[in-house]
PDB file of N, CA and C in Angstrom:
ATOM      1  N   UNK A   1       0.845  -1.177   0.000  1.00  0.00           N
ATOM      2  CA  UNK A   1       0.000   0.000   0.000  1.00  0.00           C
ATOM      3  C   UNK A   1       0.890   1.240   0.000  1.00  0.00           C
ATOM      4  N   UNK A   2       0.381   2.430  -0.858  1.00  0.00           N
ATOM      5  CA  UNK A   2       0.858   3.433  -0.681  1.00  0.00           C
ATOM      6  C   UNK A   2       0.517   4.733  -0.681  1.00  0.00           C
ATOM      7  N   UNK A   3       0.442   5.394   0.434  1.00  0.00           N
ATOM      8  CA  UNK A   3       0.420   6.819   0.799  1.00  0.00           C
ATOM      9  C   UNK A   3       0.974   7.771   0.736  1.00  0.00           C
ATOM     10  N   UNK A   4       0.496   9.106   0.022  1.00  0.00           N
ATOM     11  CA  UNK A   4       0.875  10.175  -0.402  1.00  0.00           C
ATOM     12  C   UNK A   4       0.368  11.411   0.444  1.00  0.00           C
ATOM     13  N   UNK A   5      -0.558  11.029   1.086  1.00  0.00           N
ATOM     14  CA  UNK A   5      -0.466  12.461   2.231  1.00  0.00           C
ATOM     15  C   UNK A   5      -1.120  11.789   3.832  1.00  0.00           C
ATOM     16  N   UNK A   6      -0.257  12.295   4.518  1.00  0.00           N
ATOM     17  CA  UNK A   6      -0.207  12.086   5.930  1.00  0.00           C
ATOM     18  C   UNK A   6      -0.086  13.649   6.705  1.00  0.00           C
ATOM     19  N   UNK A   7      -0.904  13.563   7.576  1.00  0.00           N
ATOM     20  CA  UNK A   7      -1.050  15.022   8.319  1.00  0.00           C
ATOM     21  C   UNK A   7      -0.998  14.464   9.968  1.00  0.00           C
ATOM     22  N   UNK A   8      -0.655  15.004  10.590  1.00  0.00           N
ATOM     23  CA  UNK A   8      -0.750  15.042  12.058  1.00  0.00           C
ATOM     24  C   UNK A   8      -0.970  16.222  12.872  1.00  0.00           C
ATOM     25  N   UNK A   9      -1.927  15.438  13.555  1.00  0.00           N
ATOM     26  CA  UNK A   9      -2.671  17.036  14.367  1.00  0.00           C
ATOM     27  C   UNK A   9      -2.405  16.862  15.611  1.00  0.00           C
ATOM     28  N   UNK A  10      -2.027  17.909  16.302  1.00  0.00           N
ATOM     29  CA  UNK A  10      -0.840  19.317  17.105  1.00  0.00           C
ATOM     30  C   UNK A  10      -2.201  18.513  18.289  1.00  0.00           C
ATOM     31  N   UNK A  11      -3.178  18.648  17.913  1.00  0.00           N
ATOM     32  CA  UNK A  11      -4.428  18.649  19.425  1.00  0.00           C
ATOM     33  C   UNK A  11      -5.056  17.394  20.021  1.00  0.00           C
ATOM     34  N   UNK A  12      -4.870  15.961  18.718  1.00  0.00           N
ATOM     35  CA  UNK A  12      -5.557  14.765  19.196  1.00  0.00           C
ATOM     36  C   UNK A  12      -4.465  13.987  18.446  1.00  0.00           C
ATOM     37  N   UNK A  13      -3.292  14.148  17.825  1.00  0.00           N
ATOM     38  CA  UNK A  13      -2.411  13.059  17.591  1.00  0.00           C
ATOM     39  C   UNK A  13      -3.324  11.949  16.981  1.00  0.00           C
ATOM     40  N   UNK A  14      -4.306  12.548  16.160  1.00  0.00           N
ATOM     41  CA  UNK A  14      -5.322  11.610  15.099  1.00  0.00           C
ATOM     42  C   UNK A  14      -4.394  11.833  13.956  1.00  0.00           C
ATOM     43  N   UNK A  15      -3.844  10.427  12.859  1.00  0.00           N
ATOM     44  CA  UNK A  15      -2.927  11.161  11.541  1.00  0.00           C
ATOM     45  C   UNK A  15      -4.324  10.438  10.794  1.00  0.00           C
ATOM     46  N   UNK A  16      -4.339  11.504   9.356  1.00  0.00           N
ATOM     47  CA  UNK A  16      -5.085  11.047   7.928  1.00  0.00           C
ATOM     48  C   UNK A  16      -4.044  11.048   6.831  1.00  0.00           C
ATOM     49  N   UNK A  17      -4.659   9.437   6.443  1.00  0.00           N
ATOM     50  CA  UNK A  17      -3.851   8.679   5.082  1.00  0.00           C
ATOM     51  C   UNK A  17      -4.593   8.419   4.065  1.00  0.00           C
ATOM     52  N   UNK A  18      -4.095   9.046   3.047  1.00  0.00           N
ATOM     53  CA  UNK A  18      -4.996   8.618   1.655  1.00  0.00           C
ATOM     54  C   UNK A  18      -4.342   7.699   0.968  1.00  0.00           C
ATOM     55  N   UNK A  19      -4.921   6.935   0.975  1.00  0.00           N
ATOM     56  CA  UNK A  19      -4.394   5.293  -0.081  1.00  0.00           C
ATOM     57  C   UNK A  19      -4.618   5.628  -1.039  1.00  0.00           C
ATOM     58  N   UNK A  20      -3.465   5.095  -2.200  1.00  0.00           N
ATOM     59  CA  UNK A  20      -3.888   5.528  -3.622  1.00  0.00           C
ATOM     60  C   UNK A  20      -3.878   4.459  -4.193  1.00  0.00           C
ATOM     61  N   UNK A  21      -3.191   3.193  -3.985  1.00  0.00           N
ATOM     62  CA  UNK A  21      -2.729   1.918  -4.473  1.00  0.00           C
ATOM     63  C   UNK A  21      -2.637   0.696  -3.731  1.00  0.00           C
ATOM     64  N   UNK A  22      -3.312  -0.270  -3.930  1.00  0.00           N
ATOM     65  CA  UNK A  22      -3.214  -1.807  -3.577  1.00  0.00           C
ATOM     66  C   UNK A  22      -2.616  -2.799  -4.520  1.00  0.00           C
ATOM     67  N   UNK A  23      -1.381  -3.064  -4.482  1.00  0.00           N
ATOM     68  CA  UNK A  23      -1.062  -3.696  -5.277  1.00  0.00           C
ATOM     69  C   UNK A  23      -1.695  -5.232  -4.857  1.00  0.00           C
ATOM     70  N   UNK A  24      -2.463  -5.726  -5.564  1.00  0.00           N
ATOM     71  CA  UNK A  24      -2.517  -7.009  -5.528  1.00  0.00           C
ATOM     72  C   UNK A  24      -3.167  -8.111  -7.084  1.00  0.00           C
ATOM     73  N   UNK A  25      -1.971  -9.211  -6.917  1.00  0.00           N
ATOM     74  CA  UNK A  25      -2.836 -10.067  -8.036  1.00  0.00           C
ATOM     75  C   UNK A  25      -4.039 -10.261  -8.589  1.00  0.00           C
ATOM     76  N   UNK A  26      -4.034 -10.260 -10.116  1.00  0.00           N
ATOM     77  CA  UNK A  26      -5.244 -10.339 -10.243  1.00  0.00           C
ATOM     78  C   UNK A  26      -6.374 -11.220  -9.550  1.00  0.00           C
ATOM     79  N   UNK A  27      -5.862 -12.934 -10.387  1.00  0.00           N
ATOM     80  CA  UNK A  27      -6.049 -13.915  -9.494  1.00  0.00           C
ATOM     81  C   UNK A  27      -6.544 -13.997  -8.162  1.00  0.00           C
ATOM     82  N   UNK A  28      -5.691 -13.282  -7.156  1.00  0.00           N
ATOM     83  CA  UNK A  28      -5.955 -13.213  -5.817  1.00  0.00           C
ATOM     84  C   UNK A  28      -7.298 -11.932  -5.401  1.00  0.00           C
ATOM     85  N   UNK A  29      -7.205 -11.528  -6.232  1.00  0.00           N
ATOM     86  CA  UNK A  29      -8.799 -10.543  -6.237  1.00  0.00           C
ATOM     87  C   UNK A  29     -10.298 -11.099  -6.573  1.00  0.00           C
ATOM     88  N   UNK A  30      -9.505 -12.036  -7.893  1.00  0.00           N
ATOM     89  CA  UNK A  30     -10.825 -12.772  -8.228  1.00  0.00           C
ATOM     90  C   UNK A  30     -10.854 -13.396  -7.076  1.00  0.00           C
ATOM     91  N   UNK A  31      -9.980 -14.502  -6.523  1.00  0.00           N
ATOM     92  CA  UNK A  31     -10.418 -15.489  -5.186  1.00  0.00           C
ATOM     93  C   UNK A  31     -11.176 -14.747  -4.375  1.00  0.00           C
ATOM     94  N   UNK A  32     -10.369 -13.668  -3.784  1.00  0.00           N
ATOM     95  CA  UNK A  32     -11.053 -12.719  -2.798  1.00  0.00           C
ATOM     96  C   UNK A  32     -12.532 -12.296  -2.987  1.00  0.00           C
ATOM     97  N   UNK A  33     -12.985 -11.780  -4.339  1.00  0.00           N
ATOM     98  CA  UNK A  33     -14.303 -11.278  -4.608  1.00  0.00           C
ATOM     99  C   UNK A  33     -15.560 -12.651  -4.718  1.00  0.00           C
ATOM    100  N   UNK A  34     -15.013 -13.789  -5.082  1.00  0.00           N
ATOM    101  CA  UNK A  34     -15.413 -15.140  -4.965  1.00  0.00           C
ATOM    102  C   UNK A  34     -16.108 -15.563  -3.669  1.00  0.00           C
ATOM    103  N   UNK A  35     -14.839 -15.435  -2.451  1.00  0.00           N
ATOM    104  CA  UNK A  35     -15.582 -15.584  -0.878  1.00  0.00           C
ATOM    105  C   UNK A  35     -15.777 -14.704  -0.808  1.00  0.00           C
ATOM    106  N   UNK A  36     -15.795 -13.342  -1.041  1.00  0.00           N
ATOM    107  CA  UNK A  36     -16.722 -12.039  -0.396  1.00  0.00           C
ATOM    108  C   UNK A  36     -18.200 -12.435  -0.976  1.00  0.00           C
ATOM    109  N   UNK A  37     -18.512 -13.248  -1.996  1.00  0.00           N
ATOM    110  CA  UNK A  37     -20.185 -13.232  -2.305  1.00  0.00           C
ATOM    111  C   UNK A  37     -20.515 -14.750  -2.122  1.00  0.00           C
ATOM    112  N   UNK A  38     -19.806 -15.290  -1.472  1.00  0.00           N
ATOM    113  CA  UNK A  38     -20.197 -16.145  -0.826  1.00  0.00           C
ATOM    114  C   UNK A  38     -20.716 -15.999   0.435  1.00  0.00           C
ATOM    115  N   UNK A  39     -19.673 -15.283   1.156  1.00  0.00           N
ATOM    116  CA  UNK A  39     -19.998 -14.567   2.794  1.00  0.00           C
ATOM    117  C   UNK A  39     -21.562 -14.034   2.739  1.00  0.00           C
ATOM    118  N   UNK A  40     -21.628 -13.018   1.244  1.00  0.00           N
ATOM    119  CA  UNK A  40     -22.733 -12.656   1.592  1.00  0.00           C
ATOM    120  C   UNK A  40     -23.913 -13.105   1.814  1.00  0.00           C
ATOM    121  N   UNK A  41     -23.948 -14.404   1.107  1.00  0.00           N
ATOM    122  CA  UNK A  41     -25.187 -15.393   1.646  1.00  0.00           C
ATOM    123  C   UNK A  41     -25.926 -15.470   2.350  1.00  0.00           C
ATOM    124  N   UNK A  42     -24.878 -15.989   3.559  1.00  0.00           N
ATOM    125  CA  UNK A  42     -25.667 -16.132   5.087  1.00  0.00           C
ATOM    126  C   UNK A  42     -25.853 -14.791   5.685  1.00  0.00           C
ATOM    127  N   UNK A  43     -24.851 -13.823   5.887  1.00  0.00           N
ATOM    128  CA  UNK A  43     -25.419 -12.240   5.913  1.00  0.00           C
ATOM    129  C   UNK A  43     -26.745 -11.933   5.413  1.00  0.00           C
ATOM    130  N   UNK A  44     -27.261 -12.097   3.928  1.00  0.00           N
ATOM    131  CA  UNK A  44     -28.420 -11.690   3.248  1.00  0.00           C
ATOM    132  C   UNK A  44     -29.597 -12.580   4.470  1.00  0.00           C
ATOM    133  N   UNK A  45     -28.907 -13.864   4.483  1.00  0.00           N
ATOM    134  CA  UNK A  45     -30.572 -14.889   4.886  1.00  0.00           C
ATOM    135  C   UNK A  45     -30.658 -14.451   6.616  1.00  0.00           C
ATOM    136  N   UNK A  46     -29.193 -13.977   7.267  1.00  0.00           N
ATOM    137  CA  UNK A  46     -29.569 -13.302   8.232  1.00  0.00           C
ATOM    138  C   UNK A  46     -30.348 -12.039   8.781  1.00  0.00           C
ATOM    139  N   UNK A  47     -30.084 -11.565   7.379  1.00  0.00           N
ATOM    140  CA  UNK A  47     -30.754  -9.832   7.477  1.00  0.00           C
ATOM    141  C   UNK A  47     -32.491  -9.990   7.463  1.00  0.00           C
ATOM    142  N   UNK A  48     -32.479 -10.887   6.630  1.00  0.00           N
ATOM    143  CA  UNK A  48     -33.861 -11.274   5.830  1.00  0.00           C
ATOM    144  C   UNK A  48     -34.865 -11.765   7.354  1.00  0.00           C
ATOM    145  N   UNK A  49     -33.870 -12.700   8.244  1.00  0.00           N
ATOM    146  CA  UNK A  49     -34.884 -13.311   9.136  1.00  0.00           C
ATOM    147  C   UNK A  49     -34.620 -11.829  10.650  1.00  0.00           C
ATOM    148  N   UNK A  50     -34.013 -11.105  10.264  1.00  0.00           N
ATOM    149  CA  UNK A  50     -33.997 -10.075  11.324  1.00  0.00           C
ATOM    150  C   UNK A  50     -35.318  -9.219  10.925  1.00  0.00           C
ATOM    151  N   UNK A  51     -35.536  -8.786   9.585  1.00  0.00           N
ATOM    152  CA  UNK A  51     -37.008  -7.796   9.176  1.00  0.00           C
ATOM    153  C   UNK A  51     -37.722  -9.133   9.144  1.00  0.00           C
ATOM    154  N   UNK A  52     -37.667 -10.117   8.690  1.00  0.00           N
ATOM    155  CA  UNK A  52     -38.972 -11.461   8.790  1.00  0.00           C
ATOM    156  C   UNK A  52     -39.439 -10.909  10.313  1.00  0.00           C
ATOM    157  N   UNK A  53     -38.670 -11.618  11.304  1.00  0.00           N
ATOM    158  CA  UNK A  53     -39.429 -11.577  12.929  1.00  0.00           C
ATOM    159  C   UNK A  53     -39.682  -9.944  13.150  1.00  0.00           C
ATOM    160  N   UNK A  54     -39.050  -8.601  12.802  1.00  0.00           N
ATOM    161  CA  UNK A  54     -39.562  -7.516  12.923  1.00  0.00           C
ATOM    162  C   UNK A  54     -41.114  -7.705  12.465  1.00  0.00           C
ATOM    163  N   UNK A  55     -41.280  -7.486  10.983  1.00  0.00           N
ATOM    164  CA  UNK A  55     -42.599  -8.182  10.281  1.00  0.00           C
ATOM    165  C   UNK A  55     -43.459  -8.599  11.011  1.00  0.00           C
ATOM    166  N   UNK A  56     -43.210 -10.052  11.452  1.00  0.00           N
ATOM    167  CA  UNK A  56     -44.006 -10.630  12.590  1.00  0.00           C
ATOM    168  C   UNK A  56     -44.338  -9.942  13.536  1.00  0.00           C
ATOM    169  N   UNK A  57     -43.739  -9.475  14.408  1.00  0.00           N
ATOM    170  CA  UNK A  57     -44.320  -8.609  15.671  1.00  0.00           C
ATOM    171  C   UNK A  57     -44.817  -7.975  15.351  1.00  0.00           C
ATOM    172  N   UNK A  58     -44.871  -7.125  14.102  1.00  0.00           N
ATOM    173  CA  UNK A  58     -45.511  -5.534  13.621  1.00  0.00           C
ATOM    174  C   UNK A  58     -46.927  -5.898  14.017  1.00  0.00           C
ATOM    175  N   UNK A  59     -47.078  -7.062  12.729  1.00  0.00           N
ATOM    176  CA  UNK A  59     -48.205  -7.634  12.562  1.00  0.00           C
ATOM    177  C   UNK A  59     -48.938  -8.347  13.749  1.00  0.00           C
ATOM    178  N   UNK A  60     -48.290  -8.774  14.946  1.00  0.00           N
ATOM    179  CA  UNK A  60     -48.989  -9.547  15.896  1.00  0.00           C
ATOM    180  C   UNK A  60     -49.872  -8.388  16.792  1.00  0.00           C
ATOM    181  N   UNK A  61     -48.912  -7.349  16.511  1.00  0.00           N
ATOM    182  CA  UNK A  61     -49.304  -5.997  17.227  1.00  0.00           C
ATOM    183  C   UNK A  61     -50.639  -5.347  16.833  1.00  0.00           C
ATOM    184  N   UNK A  62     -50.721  -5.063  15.485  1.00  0.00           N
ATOM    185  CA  UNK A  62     -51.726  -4.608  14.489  1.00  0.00           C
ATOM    186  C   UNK A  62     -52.908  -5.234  14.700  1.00  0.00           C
ATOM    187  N   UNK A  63     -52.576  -6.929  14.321  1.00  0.00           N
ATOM    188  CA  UNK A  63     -53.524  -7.817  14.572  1.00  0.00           C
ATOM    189  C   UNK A  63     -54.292  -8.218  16.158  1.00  0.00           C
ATOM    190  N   UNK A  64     -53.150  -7.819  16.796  1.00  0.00           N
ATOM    191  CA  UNK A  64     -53.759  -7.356  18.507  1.00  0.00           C
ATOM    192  C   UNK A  64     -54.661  -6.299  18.874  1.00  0.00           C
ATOM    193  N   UNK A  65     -54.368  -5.035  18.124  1.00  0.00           N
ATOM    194  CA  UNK A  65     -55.147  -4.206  18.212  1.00  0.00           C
ATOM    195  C   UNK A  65     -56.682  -4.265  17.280  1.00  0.00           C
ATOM    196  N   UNK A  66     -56.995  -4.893  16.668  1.00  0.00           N
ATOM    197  CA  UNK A  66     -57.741  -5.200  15.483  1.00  0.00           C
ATOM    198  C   UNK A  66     -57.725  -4.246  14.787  1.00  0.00           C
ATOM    199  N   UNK A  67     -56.775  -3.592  13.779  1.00  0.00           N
ATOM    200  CA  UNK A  67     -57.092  -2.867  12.757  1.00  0.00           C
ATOM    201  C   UNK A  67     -56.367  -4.065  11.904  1.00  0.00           C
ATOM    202  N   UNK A  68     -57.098  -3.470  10.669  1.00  0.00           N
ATOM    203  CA  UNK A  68     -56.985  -4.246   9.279  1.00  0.00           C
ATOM    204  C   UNK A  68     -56.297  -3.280   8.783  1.00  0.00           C
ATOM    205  N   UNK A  69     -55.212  -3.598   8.337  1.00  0.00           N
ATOM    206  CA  UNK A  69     -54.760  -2.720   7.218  1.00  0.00           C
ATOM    207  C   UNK A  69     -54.034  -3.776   6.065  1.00  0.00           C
ATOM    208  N   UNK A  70     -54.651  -3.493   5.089  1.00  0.00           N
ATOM    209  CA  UNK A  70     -54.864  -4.230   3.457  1.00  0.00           C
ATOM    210  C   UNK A  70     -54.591  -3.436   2.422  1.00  0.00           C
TER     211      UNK A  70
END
């Protein structure tokens, strides 16, 4: 990796780096982008059953109160 501007501040000793370059194999990008959409899988079917059971309660709620909404 390589960086072309670095600053350091006088009041919180926070530094900012701008990356301009990753050198890496092609090959090894494809692999990489390969398990990154694999990962996303179970992420997606996790997200999905987090608003599913939101969903559910909305509705147990709604349906508790008896309004219909259609």
């Amino acid at each position: 990796m390589q960086s072309t501007n670095t600053e350091q501040s006088a009041t919180t000793g926070e530094s900012q780096v701008v990356i301009t370059d990753i050198k890496m194999p092609f090959w090894s990008m494809v692999w990489f982008l390969v398990k990154l959409s694999f990962a996303a899988i179970p992420a997606l079917l996790i997200v999905w059953l987090v608003f599913a059971l939101i969903g559910a309660v909305f509705g147990g709620v709604v349906g508790a109160l008896g309004l219909n909404l259609h």
